[in-house]
Protein backbone atom coordinates (compact mmCIF):
# COMPACT_ATOMS: atom_id res chain seq x y z
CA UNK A 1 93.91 -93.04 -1.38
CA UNK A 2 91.43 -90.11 -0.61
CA UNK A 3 89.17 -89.74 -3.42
CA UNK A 4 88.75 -86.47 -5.51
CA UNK A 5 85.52 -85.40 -7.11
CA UNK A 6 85.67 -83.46 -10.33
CA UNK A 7 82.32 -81.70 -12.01
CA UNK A 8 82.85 -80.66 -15.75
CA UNK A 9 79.90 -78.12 -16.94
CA UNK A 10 79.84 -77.91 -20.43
CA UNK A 11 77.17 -76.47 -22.83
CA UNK A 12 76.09 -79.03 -24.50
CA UNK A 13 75.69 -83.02 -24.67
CA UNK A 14 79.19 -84.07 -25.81
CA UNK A 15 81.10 -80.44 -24.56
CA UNK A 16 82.33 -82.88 -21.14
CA UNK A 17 83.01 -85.59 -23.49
CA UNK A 18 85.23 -84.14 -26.07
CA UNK A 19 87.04 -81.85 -23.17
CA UNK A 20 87.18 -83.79 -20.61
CA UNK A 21 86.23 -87.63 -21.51
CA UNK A 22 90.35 -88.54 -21.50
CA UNK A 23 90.80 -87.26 -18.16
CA UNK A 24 87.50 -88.44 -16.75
CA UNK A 25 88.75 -92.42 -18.43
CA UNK A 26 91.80 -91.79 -15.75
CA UNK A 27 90.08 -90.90 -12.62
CA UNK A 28 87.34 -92.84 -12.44
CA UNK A 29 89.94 -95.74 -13.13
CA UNK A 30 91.17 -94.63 -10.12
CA UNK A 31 88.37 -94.39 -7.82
CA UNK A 32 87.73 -91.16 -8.31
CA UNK A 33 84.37 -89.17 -8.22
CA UNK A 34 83.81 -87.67 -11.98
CA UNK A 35 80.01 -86.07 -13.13
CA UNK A 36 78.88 -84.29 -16.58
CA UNK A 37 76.75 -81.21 -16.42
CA UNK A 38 75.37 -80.10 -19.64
CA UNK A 39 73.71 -76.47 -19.18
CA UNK A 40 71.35 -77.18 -22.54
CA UNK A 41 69.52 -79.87 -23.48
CA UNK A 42 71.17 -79.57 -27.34
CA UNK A 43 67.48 -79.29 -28.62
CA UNK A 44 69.11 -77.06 -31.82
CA UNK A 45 71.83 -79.47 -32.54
CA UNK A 46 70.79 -81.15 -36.04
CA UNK A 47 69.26 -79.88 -39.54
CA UNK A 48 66.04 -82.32 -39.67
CA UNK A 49 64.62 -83.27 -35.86
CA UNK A 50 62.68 -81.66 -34.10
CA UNK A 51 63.83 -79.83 -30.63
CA UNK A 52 61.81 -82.31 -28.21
CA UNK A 53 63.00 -85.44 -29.99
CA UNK A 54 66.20 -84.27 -30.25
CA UNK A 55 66.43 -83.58 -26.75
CA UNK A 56 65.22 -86.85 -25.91
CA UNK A 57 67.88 -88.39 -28.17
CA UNK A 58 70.73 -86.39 -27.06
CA UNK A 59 69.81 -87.10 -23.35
CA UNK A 60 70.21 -90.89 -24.37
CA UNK A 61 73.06 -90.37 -25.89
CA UNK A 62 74.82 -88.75 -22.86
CA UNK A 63 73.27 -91.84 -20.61
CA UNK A 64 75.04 -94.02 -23.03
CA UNK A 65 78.50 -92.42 -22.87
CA UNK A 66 78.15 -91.98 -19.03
CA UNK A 67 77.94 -95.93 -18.85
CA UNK A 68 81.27 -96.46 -21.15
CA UNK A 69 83.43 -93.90 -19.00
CA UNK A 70 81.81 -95.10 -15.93
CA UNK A 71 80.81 -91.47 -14.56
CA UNK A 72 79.02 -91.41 -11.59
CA UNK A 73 76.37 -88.81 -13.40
CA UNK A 74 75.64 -87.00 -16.29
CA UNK A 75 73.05 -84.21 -15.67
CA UNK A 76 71.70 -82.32 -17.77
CA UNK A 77 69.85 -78.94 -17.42
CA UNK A 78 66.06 -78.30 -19.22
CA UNK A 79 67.36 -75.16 -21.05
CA UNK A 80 67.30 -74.46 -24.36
CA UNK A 81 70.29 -75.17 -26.85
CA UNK A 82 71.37 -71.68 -28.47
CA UNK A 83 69.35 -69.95 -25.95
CA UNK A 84 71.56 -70.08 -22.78
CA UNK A 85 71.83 -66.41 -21.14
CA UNK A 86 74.06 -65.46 -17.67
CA UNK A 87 70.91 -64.74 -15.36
CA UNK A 88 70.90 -65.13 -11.77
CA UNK A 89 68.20 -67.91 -11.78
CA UNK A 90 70.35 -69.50 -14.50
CA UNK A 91 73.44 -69.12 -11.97
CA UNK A 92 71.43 -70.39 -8.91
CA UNK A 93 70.97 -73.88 -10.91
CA UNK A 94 74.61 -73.97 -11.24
CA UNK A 95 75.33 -72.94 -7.47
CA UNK A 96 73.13 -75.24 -6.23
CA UNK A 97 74.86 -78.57 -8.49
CA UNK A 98 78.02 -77.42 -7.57
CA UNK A 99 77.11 -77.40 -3.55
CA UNK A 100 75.28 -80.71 -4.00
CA UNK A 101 77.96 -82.77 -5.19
CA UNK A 102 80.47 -81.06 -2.81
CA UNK A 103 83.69 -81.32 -5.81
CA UNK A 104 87.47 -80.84 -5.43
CA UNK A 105 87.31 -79.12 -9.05
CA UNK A 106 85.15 -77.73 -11.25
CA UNK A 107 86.19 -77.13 -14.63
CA UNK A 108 83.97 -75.10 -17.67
CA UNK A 109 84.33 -73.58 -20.82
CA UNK A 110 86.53 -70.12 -20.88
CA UNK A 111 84.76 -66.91 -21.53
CA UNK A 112 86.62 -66.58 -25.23
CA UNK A 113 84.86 -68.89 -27.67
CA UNK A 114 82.76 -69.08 -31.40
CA UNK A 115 79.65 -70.24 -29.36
CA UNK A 116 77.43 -67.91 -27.44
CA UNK A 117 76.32 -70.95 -25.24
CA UNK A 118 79.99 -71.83 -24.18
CA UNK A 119 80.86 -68.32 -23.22
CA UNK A 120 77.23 -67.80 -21.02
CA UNK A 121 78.26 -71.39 -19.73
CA UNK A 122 81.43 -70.20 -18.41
CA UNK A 123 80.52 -66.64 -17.42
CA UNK A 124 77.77 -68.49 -15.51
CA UNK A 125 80.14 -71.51 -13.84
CA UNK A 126 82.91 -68.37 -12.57
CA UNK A 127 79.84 -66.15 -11.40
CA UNK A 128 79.09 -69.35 -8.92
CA UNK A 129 83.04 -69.69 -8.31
CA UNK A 130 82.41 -67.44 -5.10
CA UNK A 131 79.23 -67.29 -4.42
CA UNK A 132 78.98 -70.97 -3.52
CA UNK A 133 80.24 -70.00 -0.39
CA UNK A 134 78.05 -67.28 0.21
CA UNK A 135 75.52 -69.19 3.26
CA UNK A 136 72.43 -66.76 2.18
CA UNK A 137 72.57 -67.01 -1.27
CA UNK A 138 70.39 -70.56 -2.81
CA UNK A 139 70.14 -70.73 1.36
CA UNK A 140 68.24 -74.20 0.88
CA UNK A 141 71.73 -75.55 -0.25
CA UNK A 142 74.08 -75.43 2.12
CA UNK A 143 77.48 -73.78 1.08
CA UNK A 144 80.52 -76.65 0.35
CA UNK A 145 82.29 -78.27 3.41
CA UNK A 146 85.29 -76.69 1.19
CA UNK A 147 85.89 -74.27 -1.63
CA UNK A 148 86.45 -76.18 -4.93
CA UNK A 149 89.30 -75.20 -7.66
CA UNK A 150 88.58 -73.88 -10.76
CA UNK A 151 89.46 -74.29 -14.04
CA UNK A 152 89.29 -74.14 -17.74
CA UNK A 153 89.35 -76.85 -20.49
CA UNK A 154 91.05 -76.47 -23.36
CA UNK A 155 90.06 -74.52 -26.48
CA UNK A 156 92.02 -73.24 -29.77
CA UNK A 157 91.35 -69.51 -29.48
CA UNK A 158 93.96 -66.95 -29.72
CA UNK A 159 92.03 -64.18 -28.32
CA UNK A 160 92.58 -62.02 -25.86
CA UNK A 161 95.29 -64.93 -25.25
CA UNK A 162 95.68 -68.93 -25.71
CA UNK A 163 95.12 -71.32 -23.00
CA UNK A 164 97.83 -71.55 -20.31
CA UNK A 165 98.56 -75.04 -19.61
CA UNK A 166 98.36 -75.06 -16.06
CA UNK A 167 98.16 -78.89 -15.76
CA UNK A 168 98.12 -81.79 -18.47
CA UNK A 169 97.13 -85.32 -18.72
CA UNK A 170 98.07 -88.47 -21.97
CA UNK A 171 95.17 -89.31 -23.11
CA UNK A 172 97.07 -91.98 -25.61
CA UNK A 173 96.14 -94.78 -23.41
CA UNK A 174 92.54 -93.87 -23.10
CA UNK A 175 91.59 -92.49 -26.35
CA UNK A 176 90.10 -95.82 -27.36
CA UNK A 177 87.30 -95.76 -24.27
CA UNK A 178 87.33 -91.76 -25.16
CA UNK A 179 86.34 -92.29 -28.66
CA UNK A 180 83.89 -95.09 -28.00
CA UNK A 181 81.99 -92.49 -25.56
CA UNK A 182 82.03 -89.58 -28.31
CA UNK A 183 80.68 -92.26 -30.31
CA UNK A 184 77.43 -92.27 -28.20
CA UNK A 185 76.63 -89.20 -29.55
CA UNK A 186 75.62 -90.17 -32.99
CA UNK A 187 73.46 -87.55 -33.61
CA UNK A 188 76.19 -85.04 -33.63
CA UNK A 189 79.21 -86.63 -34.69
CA UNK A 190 77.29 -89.17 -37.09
CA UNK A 191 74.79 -86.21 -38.35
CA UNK A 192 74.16 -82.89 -37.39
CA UNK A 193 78.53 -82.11 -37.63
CA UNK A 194 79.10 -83.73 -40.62
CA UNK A 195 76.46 -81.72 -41.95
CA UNK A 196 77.15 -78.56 -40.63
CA UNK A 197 80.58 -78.86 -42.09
CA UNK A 198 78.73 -79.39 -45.51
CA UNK A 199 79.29 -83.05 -45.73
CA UNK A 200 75.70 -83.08 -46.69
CA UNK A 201 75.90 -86.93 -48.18
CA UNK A 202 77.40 -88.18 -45.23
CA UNK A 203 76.30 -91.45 -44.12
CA UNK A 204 77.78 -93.39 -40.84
CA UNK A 205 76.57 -96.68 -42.23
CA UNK A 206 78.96 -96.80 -45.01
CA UNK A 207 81.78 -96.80 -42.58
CA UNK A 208 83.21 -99.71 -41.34
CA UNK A 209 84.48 -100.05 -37.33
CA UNK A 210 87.41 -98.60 -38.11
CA UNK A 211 86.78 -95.89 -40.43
CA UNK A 212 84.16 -94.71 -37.83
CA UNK A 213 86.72 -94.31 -35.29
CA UNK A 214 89.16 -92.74 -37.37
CA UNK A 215 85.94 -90.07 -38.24
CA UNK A 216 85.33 -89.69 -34.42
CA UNK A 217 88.97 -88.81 -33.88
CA UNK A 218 88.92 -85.80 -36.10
CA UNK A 219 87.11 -83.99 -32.92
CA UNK A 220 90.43 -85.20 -30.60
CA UNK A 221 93.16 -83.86 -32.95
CA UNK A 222 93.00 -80.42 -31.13
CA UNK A 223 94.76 -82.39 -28.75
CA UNK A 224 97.09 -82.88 -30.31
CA UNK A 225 97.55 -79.18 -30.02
CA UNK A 226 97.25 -79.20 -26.31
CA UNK A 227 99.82 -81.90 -25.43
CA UNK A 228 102.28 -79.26 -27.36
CA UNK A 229 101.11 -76.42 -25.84
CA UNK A 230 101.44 -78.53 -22.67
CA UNK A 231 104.98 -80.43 -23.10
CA UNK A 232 106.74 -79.14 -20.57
CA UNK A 233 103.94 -80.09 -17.79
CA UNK A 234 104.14 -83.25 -19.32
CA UNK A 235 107.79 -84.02 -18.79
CA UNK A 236 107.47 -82.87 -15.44
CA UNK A 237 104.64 -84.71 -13.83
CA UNK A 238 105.59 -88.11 -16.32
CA UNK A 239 109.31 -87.94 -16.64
CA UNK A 240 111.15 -86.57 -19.12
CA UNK A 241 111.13 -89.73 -21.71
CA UNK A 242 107.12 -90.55 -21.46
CA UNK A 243 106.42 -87.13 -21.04
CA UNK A 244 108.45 -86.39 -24.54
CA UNK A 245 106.18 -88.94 -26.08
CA UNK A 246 102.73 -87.90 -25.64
CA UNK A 247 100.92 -87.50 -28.72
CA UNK A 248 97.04 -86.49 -27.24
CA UNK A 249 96.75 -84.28 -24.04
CA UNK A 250 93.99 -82.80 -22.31
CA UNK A 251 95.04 -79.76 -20.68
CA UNK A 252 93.93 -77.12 -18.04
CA UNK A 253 94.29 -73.87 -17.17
CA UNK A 254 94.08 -72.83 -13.40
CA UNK A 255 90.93 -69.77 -12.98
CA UNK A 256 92.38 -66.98 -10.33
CA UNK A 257 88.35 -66.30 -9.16
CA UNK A 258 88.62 -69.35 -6.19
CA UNK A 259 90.71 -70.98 -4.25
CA UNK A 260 94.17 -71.49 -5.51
CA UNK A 261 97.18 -74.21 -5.42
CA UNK A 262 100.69 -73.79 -5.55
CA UNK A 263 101.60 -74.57 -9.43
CA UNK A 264 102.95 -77.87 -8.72
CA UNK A 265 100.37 -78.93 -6.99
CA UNK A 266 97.69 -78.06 -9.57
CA UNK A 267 100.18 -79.71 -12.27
CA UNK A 268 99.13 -82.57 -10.61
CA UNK A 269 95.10 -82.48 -9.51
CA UNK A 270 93.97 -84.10 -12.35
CA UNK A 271 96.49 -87.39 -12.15
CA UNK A 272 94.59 -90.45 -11.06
């Protein structure tokens, strides 16, 4: 089996997780080469620490989760949660990660979303999408051996149009390991969410085991969503019976600014 090497960039500690932590369970099960980027350090992320011990906790936290879905690396960038702009020294950083760990696929964030460090994330990631393979631009990097596919995760906005679901992947039989990783990240899902959703009495240790994973899974039933969205995907590259079944899907949509695969093919990049 040749192996494939995916790079998610997401905005945030816990953005790779949530989007891509099924999927990621799947490959690397397979042998496959799977790293986190977080473009912030999440330094904004909570309602009582503050922004240098936060960042120091959430960077822990992303260690912790990289070790339960057995990533190769989870990187994360010295920028400033809530701050994140598209500049060209901001999309040098990203051309130069991309070229260094030579991927199959990169996948980000789509330009339409609530948070202004998602869409300069993904504006950011699709600037890079050709100018990785531009020899004099970051020239102390050299350009990819080849040009990497591009895509988008999936997201719940309506506007200018929903996610096409390009490819899709069950995450039923992972969502166990998934949760346990987005579990890592106690200082959002645990605090600073709960919070911000005015749950202002919230308090993790009054859960038991299993009432704290059923509070972690409220952050997977978008995909729910997605394996609708994606159903037809997933009778096609699982059979019509399993595919019928699926209850949680991650899903992807296919970016036209690199290279490009026939639409089977891509149905089926992100299958162990």
């Amino acid at each position: 089996m040749e192996q494939k090497r995916f790079i998610f960039f997401g905005a945030h500690p816990d953005d790779p997780d949530i989007l891509f932590g099924g999927t990621a369970c799947h490959l690397v099960r397979a042998g496959h080469a799977v790293k986190f980027v977080s473009v912030t350090n999440g330094d904004s992320g909570h309602y009582s620490m503050e922004q240098k011990e936060l960042a120091a906790a959430r960077a822990l936290e992303a260690q912790n989760s990289a070790k339960v879905l057995g990533i190769d690396e989870y990187e994360i960038f010295p920028l400033h949660d809530g701050e994140l702009e598209p500049t060209v020294e901001n999309r040098k950083r990203i051309i130069r990660c991309i070229r260094e760990f030579q991927p199959d696929v990169v996948i980000t964030h789509r330009t339409c979303d609530y948070h202004p460090d998602h869409r300069a994330t993904a504006q950011l990631v699709l600037d890079s999408a050709y100018m990785i393979s531009v020899p004099r631009c970051c020239p102390e990097t050299p350009i990819c051996d080849k040009i990497p596919v591009f895509a988008y995760s999936f997201d719940r906005f309506v506007n200018p149009r929903p996610q096409r679901a390009d490819a899709a992947v069950e995450i039923d039989s992972v969502i166990d390991q998934k949760v346990a990783a987005m579990s890592n990240h106690r200082t959002q899902f645990y605090e600073w969410l709960p919070w911000g959703d005015g749950d202002r009495d919230f308090d993790v240790n009054k859960l038991n085991e299993e009432e704290r994973k059923l509070h972690v899974m409220k952050w997977n039933q978008r995909f729910r969503i997605a394996a609708n969205n994606g159903r037809e995907v997933l009778k096609s590259v699982y059979g019509e019976e399993m595919g019928s079944k699926v209850v949680y899907a991650e899903t992807f949509e296919q970016s036209d600014y690199s290279r490009q695969l026939p639409p089977e093919e891509f149905a089926r990049l992100f299958l162990p």
